[in-house]
C-alpha atoms as a PDB file:
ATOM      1  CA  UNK A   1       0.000   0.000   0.000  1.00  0.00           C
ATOM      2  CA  UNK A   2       1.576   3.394  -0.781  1.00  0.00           C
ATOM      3  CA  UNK A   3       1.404   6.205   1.742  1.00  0.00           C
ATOM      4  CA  UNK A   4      -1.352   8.878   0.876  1.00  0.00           C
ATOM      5  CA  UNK A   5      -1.042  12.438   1.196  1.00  0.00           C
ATOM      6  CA  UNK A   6      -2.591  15.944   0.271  1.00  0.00           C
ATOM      7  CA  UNK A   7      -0.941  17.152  -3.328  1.00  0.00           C
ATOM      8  CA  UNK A   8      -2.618  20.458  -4.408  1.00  0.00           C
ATOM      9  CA  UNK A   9      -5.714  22.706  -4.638  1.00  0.00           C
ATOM     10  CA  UNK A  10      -6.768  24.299  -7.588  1.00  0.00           C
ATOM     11  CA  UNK A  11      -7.795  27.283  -8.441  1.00  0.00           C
ATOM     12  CA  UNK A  12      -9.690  28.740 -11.301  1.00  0.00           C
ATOM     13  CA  UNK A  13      -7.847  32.034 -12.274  1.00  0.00           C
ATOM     14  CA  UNK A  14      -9.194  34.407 -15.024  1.00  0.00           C
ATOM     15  CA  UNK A  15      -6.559  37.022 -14.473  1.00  0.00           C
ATOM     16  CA  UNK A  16      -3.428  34.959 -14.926  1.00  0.00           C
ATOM     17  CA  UNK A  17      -0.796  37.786 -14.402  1.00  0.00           C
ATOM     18  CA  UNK A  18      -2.375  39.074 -11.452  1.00  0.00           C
ATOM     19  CA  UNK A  19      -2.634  35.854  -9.732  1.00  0.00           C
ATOM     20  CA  UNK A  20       0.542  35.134 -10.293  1.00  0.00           C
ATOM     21  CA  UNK A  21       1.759  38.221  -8.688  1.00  0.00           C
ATOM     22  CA  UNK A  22      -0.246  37.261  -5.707  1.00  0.00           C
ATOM     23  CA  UNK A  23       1.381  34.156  -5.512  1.00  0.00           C
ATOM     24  CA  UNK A  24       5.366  34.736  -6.364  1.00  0.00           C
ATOM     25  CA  UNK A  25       5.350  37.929  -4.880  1.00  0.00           C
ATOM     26  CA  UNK A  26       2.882  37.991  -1.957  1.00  0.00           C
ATOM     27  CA  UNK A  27       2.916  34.472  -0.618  1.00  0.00           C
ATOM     28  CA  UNK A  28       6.506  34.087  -1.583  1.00  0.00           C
ATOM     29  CA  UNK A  29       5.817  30.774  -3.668  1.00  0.00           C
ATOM     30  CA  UNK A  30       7.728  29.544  -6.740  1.00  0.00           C
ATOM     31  CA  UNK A  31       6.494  28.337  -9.969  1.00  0.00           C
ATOM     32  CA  UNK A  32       7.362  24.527  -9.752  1.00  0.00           C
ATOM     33  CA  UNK A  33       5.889  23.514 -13.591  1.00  0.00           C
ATOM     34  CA  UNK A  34       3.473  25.252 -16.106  1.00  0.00           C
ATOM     35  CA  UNK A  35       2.015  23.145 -18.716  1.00  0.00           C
ATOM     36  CA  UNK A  36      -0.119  24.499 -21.984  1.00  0.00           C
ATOM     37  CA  UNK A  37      -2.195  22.452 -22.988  1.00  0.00           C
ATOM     38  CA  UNK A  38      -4.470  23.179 -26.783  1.00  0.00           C
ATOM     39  CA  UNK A  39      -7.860  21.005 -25.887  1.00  0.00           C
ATOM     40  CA  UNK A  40      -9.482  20.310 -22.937  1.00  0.00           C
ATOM     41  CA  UNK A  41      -8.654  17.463 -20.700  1.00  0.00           C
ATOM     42  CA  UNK A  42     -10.527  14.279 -20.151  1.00  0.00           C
ATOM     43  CA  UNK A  43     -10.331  13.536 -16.687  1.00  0.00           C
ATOM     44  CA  UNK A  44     -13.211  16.360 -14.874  1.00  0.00           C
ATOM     45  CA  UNK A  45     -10.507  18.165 -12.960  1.00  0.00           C
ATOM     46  CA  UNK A  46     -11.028  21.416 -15.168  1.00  0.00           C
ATOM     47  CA  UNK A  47     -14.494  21.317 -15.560  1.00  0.00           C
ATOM     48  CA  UNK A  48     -16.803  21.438 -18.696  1.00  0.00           C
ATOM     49  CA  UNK A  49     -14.033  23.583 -20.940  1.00  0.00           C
ATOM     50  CA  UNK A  50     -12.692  22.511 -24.460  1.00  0.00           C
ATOM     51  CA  UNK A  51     -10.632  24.998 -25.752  1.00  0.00           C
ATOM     52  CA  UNK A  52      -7.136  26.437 -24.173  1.00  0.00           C
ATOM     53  CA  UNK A  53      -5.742  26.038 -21.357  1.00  0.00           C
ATOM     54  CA  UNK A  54      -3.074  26.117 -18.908  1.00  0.00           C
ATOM     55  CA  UNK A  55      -1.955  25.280 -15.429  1.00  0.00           C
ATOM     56  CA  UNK A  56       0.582  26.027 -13.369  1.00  0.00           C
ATOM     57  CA  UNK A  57       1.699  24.617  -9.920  1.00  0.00           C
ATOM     58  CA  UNK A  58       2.877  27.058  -6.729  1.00  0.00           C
ATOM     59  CA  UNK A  59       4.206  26.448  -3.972  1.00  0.00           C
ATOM     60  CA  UNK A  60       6.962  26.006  -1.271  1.00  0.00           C
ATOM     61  CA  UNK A  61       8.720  23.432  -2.476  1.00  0.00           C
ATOM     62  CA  UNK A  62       8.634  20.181  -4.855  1.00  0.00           C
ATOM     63  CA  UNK A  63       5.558  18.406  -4.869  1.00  0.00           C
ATOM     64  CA  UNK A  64       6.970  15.535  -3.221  1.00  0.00           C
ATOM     65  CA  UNK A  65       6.918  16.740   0.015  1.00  0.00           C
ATOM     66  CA  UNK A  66       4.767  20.232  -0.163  1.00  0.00           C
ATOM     67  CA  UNK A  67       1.110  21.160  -0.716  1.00  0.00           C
ATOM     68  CA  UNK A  68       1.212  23.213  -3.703  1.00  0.00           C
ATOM     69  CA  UNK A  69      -1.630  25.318  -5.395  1.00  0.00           C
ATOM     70  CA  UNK A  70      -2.430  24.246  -8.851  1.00  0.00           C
ATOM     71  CA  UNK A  71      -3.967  27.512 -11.126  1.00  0.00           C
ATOM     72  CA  UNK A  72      -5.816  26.842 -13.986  1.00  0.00           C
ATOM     73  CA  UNK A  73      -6.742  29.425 -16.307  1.00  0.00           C
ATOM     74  CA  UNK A  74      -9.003  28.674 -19.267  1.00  0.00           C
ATOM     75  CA  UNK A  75      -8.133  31.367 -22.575  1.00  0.00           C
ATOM     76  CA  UNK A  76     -11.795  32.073 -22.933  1.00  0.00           C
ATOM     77  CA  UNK A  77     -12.942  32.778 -19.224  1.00  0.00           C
ATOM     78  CA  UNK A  78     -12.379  36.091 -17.252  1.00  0.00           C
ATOM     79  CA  UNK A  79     -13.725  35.731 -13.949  1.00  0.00           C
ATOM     80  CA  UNK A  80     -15.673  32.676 -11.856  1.00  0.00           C
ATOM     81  CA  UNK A  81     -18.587  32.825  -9.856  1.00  0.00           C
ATOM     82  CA  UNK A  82     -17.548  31.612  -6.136  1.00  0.00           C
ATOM     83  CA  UNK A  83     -19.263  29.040  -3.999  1.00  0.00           C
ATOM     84  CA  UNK A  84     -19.713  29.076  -0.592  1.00  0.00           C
ATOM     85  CA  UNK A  85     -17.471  25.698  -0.202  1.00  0.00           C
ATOM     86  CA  UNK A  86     -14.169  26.935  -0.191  1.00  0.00           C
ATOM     87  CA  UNK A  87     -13.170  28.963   2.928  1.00  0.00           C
ATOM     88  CA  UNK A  88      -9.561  29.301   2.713  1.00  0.00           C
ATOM     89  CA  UNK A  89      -6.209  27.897   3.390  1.00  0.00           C
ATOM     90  CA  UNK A  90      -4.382  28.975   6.228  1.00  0.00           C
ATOM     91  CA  UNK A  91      -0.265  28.995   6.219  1.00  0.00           C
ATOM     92  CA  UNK A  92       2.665  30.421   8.505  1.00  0.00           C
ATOM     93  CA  UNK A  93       4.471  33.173   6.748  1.00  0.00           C
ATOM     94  CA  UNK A  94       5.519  36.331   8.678  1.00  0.00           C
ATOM     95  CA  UNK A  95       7.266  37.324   5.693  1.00  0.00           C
ATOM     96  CA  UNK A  96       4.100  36.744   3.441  1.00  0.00           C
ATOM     97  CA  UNK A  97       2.808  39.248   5.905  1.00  0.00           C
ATOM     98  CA  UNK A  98       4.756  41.756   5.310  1.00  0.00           C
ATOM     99  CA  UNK A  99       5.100  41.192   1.569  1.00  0.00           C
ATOM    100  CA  UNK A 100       1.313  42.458   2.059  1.00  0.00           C
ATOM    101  CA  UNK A 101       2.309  45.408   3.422  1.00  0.00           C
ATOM    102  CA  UNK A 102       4.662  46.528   1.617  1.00  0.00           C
ATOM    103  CA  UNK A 103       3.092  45.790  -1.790  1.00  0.00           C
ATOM    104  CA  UNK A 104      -0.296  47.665  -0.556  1.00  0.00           C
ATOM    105  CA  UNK A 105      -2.171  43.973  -0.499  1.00  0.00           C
ATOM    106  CA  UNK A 106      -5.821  44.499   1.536  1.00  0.00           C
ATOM    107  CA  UNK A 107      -5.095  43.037   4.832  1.00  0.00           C
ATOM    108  CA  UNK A 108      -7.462  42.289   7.561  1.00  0.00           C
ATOM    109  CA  UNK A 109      -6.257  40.987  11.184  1.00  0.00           C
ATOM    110  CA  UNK A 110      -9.300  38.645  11.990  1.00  0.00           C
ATOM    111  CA  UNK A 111      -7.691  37.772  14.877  1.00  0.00           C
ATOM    112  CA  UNK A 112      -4.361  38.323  17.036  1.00  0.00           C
ATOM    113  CA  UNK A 113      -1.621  37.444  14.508  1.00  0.00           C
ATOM    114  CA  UNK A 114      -3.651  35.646  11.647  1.00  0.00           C
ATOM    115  CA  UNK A 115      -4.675  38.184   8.466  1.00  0.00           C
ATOM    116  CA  UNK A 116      -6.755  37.696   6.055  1.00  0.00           C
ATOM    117  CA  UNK A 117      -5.587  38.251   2.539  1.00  0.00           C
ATOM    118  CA  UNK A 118      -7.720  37.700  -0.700  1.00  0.00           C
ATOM    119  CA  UNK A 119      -6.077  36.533  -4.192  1.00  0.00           C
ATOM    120  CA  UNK A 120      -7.503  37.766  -7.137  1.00  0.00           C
ATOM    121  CA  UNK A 121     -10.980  35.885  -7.833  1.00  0.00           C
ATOM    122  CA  UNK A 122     -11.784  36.071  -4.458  1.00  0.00           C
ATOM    123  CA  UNK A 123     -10.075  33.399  -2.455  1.00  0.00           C
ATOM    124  CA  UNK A 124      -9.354  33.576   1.032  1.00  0.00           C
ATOM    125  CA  UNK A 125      -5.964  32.726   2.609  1.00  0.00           C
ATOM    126  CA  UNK A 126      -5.097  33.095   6.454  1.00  0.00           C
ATOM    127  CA  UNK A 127      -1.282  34.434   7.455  1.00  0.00           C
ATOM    128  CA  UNK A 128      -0.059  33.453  10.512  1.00  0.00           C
ATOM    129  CA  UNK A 129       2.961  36.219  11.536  1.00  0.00           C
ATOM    130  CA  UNK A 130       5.503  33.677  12.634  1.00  0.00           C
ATOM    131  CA  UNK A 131       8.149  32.494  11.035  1.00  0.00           C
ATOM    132  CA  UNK A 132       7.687  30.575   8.211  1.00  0.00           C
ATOM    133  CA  UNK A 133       7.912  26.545   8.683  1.00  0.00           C
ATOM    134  CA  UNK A 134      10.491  25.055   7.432  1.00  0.00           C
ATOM    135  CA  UNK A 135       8.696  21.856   6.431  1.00  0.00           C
ATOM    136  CA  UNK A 136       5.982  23.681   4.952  1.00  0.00           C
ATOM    137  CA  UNK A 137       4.402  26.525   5.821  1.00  0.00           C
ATOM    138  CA  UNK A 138       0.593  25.209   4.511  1.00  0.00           C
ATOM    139  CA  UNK A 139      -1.150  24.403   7.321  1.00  0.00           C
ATOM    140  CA  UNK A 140      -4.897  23.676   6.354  1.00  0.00           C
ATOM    141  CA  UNK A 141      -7.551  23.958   3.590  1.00  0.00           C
ATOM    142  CA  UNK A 142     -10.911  24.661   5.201  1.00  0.00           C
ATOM    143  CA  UNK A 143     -13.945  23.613   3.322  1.00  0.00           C
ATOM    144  CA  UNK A 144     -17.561  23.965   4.383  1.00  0.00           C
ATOM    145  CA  UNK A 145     -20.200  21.341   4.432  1.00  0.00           C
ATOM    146  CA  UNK A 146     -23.600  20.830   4.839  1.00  0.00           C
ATOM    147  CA  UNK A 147     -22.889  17.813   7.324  1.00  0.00           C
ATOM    148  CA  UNK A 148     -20.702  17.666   9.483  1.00  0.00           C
ATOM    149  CA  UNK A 149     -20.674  14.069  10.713  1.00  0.00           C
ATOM    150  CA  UNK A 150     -21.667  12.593   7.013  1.00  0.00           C
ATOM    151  CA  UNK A 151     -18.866  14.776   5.647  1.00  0.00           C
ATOM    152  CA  UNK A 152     -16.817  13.501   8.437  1.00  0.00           C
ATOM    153  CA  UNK A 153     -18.070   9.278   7.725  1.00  0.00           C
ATOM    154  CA  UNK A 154     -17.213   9.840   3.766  1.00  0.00           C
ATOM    155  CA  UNK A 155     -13.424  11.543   4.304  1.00  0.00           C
ATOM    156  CA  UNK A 156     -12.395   8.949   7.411  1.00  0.00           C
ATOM    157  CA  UNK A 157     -14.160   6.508   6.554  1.00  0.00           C
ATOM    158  CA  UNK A 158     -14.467   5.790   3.226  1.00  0.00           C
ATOM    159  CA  UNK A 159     -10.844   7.478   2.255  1.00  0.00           C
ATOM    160  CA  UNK A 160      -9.647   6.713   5.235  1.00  0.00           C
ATOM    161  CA  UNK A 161      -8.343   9.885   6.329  1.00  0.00           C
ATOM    162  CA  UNK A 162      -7.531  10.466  10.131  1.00  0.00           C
ATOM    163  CA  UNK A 163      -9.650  12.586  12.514  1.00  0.00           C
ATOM    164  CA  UNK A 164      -7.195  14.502  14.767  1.00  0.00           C
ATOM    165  CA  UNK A 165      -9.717  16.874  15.733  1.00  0.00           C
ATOM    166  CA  UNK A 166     -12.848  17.411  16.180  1.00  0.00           C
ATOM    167  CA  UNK A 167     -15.381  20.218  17.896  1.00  0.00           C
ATOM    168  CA  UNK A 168     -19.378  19.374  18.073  1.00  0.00           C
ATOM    169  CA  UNK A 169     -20.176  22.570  19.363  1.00  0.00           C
ATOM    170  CA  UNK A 170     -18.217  24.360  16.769  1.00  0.00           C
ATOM    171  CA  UNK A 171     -19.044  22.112  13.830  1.00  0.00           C
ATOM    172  CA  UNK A 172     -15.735  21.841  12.762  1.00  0.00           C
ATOM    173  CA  UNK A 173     -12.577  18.604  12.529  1.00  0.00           C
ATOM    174  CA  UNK A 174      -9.842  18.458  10.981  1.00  0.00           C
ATOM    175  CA  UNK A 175      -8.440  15.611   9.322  1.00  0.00           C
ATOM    176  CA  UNK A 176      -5.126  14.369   7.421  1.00  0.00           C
ATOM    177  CA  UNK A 177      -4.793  11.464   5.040  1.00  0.00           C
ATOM    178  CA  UNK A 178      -3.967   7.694   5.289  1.00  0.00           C
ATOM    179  CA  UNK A 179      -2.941   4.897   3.020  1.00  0.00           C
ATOM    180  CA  UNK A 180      -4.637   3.700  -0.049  1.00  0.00           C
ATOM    181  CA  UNK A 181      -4.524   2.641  -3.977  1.00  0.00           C
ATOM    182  CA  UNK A 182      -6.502   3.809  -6.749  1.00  0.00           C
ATOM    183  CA  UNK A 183      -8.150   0.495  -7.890  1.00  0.00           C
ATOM    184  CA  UNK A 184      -9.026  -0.335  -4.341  1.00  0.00           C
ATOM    185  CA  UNK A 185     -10.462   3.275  -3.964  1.00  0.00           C
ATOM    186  CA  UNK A 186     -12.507   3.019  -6.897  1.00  0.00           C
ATOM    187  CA  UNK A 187     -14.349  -0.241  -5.880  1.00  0.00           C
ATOM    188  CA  UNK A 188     -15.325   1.214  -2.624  1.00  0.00           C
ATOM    189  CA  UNK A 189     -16.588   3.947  -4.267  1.00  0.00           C
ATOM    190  CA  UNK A 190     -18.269   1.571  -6.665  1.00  0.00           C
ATOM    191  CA  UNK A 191     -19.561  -0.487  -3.919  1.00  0.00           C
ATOM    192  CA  UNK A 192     -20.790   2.355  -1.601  1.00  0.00           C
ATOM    193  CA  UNK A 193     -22.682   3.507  -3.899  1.00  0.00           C
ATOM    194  CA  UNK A 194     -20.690   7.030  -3.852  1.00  0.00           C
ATOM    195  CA  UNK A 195     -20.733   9.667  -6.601  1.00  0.00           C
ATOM    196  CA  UNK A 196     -17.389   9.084  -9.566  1.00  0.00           C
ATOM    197  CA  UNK A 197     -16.959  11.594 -11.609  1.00  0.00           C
ATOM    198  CA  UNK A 198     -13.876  10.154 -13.839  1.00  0.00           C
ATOM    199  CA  UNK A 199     -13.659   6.535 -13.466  1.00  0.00           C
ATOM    200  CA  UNK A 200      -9.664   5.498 -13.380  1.00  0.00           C
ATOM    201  CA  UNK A 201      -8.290   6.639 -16.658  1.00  0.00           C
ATOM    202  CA  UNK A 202      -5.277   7.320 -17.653  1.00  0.00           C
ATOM    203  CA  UNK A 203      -4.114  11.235 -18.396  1.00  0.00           C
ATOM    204  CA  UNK A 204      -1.141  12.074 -20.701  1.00  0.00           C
ATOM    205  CA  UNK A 205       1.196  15.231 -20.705  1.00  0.00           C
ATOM    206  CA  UNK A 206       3.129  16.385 -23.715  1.00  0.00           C
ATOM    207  CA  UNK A 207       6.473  15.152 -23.091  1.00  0.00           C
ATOM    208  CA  UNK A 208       6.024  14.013 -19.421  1.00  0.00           C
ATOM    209  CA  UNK A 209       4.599  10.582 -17.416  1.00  0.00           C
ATOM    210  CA  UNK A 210       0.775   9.504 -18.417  1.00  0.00           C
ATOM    211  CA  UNK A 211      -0.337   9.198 -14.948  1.00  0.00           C
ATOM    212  CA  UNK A 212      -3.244   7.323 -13.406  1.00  0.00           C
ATOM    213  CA  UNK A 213      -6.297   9.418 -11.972  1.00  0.00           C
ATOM    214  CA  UNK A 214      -9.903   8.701 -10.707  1.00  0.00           C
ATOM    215  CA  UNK A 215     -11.776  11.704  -9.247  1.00  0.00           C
ATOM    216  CA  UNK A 216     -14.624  11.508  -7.133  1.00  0.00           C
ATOM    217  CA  UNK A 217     -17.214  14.066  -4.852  1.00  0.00           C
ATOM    218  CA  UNK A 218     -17.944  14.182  -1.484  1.00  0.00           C
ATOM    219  CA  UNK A 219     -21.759  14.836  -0.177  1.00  0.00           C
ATOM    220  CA  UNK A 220     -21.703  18.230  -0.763  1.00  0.00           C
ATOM    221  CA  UNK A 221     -20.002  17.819  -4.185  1.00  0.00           C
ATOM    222  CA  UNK A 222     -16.320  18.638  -3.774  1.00  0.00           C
ATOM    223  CA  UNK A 223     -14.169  17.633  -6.091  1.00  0.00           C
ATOM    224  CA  UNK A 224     -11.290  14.817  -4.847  1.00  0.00           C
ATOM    225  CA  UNK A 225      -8.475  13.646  -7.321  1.00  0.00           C
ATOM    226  CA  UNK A 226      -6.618  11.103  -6.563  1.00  0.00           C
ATOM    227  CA  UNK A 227      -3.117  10.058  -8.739  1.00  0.00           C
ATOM    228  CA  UNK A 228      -1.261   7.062  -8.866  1.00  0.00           C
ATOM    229  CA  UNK A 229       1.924   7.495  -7.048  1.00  0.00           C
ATOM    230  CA  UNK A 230       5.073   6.202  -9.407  1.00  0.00           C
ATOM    231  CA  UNK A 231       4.072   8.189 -12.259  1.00  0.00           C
ATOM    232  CA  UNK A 232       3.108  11.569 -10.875  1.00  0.00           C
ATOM    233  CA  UNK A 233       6.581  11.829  -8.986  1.00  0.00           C
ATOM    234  CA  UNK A 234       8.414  11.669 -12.448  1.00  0.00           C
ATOM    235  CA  UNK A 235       5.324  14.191 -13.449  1.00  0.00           C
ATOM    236  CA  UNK A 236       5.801  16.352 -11.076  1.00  0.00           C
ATOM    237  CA  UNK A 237       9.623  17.351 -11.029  1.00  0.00           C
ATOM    238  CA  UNK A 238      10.388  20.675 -10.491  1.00  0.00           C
ATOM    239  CA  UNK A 239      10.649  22.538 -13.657  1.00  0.00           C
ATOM    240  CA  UNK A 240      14.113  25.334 -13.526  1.00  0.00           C
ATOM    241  CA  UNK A 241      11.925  26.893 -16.641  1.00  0.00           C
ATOM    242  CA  UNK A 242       8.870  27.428 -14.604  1.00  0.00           C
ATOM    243  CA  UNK A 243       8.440  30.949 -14.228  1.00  0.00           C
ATOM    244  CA  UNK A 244       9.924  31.537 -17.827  1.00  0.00           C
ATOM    245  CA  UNK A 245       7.287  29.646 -19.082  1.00  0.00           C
ATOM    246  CA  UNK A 246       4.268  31.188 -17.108  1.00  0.00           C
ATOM    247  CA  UNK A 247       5.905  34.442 -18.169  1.00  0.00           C
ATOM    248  CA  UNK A 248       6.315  33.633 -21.721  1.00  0.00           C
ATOM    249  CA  UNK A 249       2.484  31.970 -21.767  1.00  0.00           C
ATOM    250  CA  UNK A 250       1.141  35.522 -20.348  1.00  0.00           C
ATOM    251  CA  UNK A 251       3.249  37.829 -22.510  1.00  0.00           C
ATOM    252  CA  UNK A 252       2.093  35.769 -25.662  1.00  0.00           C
ATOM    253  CA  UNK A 253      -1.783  35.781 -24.476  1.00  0.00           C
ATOM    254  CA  UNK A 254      -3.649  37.886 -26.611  1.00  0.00           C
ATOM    255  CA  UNK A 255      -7.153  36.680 -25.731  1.00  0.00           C
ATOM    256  CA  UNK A 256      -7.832  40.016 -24.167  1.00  0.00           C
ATOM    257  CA  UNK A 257      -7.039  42.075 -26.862  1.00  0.00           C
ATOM    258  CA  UNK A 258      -8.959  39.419 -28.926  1.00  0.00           C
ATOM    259  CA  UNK A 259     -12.064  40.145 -27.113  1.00  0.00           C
ATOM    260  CA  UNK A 260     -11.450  43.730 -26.500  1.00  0.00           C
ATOM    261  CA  UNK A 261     -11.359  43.981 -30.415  1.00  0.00           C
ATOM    262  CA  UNK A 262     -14.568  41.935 -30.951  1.00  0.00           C
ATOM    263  CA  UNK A 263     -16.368  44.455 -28.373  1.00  0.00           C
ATOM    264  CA  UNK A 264     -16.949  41.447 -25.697  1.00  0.00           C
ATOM    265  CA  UNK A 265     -16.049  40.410 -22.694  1.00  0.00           C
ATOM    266  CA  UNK A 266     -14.598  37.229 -21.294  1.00  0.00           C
ATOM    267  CA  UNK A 267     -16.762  34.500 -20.140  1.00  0.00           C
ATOM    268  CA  UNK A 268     -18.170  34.507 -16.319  1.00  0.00           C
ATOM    269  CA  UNK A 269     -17.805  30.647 -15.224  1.00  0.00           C
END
């Protein structure tokens, strides 16, 4: 059995050169890999869009052994609508703090030491002022639900994540992942009766590993992909020509002017 662990969260950008200001120069993340990618992809993790695309992971460190944000931004959409699911990650970074600062970034203390900071599109992330973890400086994602305890039976039970807290008064545990395998996750699913929204298929990169993915929802319909182990680590090397490529990929977008020209606007998704 292969030891489990959080990878990424994505995030649906629609203005790619802000966001990535946000995140290289506010949160003090580097650009680990951008991929382009000409047609849409077949797995669900990008939603119902065909046309362009791109992604590109964040973070503190190589994926191996950091939680990294994944940002996908689609060529024809400009802004998405929010949900009232996602309700921020939280990280220790005094120096993301005073990045804020110093770049004029909207801060809010919320409470003594923790400030609230909000990337472009609307997403919420929590600073802790104290120095930054070594290990990694993500703490948490927090995610609402409609449930508490079915929420909780679905993430510890059935993907056998582990409850280290948990407050019935506040409505609120936290949990961190087990051990598992894809084809053994799959038939659970199968057997539980629970909601797939890829079945296990197999996903190819230009030039890189075709890795193994199955994706699934919880009750209140958030999104869970899950990726075979082997492949994804030769995947998911760190790429020296990361930030040349974002850079390169922005400087050579023209959608905007495209639509600017044609007297339209982007897509709201």
């Amino acid at each position: 059995m292969g030891a489990r662990r959080a990878l990424h969260f994505v995030f649906k950008v629609g203005d790619r050169g802000r966001s990535a200001r946000f995140y290289r120069e506010l949160l003090g993340m580097s650009v680990l890999r951008h991929e382009e990618f000409e047609e849409g992809c077949k797995a669900s993790c990008n939603g119902p869009y065909d046309g362009k695309w791109s992604k590109t992971m964040v973070g503190y460190g190589p994926e191996d052994n950091h939680f990294v944000a994944e940002l996908t931004y689609n060529y024809g959409i400009g802004e998405y609508r929010l949900g009232n699911d996602f309700l921020g990650i939280t990280l220790v970074s005094s120096q993301a703090v005073s990045n804020a600062k110093k770049m004029g970034w909207p801060l809010q203390e919320v409470t003594t030491g923790i400030f609230e900071a909000e990337a472009p599109g609307g997403y919420k992330f929590y600073l802790e002022d104290k120095e930054q973890l070594k290990q990694d400086p993500v703490l948490k994602v927090t995610l609402g639900v409609s449930d508490l305890q079915k929420s909780i039976n679905y993430w510890s039970d059935l993907l056998g994540m582990k409850i280290y807290e948990k407050d019935e008064e506040k409505q609120r545990a936290l949990l961190g992942y087990a051990d598992n395998q894809l084809p053994v996750i799959e038939a659970l699913m199968k057997k539980e009766n629970q909601k797939i929204l890829t079945p296990l298929v197999s996903l190819d990169t230009p030039g890189k590993a075709t890795v193994q993915v199955i994706i699934l929802a919880d009750p209140d319909g958030h999104e869970i992909c899950f990726v075979g182990d082997e492949a994804f680590r030769d995947l998911s090397k760190v790429d020296p020509n990361g930030d040349k490529l974002l850079d390169d990929a922005m400087a050579a977008d023209n959608s905007d002017k495209w639509f600017a020209a044609q007297k339209m606007k982007k897509a709201s998704a």
